[in-house]
PDB file of N, CA and C in Angstrom:
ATOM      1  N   UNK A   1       0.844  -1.179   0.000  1.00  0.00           N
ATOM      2  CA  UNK A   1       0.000   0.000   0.000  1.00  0.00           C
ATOM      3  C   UNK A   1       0.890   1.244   0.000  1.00  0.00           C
ATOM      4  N   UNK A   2       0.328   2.468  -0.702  1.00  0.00           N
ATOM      5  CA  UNK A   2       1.189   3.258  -0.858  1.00  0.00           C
ATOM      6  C   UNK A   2       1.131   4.729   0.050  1.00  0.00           C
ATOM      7  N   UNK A   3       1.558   4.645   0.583  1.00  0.00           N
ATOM      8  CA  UNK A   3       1.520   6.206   1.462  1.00  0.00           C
ATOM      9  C   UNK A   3       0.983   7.483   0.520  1.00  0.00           C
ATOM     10  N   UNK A   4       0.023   8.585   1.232  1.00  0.00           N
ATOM     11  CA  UNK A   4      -0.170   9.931   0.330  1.00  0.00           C
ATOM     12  C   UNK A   4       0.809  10.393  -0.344  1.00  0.00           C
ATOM     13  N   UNK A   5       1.819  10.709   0.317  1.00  0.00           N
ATOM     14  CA  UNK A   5       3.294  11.123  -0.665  1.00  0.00           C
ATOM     15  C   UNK A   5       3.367  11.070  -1.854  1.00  0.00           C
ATOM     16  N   UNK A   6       3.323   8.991  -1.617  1.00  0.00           N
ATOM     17  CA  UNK A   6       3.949   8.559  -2.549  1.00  0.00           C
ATOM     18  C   UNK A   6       2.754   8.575  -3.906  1.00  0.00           C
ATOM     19  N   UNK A   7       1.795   8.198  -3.134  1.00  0.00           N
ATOM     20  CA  UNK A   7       0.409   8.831  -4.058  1.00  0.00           C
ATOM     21  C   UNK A   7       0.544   9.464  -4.893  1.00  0.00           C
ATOM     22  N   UNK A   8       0.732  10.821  -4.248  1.00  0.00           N
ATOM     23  CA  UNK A   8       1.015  12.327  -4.659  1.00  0.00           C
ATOM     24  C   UNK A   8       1.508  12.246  -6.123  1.00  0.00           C
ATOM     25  N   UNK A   9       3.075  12.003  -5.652  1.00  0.00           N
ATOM     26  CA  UNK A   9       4.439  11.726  -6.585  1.00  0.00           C
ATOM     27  C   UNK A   9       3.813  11.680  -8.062  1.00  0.00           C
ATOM     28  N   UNK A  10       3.084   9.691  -7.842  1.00  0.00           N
ATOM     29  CA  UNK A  10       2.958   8.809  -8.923  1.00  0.00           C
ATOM     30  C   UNK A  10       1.620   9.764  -9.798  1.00  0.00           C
ATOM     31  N   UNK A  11       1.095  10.706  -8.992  1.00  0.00           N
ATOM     32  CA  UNK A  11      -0.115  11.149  -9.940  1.00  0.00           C
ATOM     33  C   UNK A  11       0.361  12.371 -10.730  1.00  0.00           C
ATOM     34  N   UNK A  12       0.903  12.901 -10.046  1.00  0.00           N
ATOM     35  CA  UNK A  12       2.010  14.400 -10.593  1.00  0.00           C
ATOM     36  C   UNK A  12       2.514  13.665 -11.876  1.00  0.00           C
ATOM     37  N   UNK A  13       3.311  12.673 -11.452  1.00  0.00           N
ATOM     38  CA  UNK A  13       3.787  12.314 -13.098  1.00  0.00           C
ATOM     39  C   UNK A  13       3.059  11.555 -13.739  1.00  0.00           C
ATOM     40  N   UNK A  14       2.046  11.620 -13.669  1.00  0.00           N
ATOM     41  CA  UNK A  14       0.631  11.555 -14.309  1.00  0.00           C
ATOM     42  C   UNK A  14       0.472  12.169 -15.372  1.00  0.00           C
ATOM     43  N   UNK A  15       0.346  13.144 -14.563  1.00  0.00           N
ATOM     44  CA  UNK A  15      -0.525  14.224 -14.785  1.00  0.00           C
ATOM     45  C   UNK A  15       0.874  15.369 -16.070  1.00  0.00           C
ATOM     46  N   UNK A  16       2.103  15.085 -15.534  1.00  0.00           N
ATOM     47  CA  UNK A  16       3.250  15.728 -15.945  1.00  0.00           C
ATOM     48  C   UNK A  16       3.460  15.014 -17.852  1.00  0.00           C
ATOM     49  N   UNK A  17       2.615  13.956 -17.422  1.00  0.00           N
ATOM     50  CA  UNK A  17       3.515  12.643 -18.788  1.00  0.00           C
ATOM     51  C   UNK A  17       2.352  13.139 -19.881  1.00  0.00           C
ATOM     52  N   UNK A  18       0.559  13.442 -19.338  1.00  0.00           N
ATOM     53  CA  UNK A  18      -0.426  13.625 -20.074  1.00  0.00           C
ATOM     54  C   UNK A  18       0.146  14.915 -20.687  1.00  0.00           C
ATOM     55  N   UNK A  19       0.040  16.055 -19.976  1.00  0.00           N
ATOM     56  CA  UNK A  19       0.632  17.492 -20.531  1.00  0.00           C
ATOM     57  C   UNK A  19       1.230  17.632 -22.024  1.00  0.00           C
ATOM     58  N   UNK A  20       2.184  16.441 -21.414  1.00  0.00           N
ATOM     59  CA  UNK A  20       3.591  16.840 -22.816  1.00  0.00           C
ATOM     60  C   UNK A  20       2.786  15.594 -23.909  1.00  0.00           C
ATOM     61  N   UNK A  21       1.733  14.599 -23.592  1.00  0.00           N
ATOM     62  CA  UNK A  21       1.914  14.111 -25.090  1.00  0.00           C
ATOM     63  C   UNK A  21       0.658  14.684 -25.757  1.00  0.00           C
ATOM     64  N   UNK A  22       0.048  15.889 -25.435  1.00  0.00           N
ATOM     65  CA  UNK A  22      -0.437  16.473 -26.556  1.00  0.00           C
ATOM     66  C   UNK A  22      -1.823  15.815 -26.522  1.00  0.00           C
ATOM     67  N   UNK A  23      -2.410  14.600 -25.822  1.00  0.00           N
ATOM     68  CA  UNK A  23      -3.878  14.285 -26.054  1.00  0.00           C
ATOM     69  C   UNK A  23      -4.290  15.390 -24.976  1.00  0.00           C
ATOM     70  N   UNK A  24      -5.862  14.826 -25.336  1.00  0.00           N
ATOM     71  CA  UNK A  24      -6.933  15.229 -23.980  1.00  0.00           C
ATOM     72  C   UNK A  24      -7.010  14.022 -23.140  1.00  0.00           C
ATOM     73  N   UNK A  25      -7.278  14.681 -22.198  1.00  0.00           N
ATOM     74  CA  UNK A  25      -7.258  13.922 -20.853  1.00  0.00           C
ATOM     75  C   UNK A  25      -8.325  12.307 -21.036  1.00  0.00           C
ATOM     76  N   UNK A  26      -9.111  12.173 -21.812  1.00  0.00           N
ATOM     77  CA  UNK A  26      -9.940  11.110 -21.845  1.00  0.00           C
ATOM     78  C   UNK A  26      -9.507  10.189 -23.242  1.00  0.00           C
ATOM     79  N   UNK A  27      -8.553  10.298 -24.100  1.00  0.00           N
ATOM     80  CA  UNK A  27      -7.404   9.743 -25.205  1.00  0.00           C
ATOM     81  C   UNK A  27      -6.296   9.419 -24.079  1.00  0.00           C
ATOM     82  N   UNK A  28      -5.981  10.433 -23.324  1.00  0.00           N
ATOM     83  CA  UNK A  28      -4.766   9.870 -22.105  1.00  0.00           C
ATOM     84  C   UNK A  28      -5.135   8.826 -21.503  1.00  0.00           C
ATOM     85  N   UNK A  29      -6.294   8.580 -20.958  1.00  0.00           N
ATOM     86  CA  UNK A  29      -6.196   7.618 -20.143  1.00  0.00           C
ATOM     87  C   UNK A  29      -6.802   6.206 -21.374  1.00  0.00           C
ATOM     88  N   UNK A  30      -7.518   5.900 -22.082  1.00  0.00           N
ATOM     89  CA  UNK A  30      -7.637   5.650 -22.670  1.00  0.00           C
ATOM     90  C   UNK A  30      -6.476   5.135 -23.239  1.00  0.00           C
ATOM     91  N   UNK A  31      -5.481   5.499 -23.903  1.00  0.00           N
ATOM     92  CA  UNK A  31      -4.165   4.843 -23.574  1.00  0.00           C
ATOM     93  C   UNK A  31      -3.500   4.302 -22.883  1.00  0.00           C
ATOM     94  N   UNK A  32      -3.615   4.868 -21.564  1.00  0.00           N
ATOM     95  CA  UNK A  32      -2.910   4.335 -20.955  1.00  0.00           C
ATOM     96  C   UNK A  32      -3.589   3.195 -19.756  1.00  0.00           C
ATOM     97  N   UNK A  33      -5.155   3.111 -20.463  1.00  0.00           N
ATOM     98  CA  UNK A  33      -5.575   1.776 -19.436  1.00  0.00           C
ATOM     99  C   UNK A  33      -6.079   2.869 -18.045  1.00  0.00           C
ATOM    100  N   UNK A  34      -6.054   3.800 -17.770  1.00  0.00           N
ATOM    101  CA  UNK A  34      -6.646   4.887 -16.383  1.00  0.00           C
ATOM    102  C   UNK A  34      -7.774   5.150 -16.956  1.00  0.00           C
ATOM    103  N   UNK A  35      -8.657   4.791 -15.451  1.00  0.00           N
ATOM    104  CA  UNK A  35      -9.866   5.545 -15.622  1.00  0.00           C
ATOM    105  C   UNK A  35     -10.074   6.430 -15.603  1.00  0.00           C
ATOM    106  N   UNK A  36     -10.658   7.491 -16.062  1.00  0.00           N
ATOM    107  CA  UNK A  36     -10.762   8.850 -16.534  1.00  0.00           C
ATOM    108  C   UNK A  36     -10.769   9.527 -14.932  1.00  0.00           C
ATOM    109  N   UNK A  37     -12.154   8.629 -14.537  1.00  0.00           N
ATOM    110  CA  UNK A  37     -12.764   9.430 -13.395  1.00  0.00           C
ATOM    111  C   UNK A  37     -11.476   9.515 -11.964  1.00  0.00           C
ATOM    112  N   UNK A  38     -10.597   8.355 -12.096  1.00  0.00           N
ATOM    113  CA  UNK A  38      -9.240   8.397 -11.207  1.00  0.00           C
ATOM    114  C   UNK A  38      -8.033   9.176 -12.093  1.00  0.00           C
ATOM    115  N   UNK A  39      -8.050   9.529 -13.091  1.00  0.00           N
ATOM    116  CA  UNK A  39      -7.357  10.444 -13.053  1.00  0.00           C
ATOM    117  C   UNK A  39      -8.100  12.055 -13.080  1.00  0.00           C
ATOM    118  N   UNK A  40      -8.898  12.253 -13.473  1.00  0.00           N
ATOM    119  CA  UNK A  40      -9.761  13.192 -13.041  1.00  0.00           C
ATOM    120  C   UNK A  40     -10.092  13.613 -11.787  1.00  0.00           C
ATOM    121  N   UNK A  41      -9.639  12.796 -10.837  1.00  0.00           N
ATOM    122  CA  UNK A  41      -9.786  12.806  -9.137  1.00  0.00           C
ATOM    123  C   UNK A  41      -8.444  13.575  -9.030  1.00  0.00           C
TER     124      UNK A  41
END
């Protein structure tokens, strides 16, 4: 189980990796297998 921190971290570069490849957020996850609504959280 992962501590908030580390939470934190893994969603930032999330969120950092969606930015730079140029989709929208629902093609992002969609790629990458994430549910919209958890990365949308």
């Amino acid at each position: 189980m992962q501590n908030k921190k580390e939470q934190c971290e893994q969603i930032m570069a999330m969120i950092e990796d969606w930015q730079s490849s140029g989709l929208n957020q629902r093609t992002y996850c969609a790629a990458k297998k994430v549910a919209y609504s958890v990365f949308h959280y």
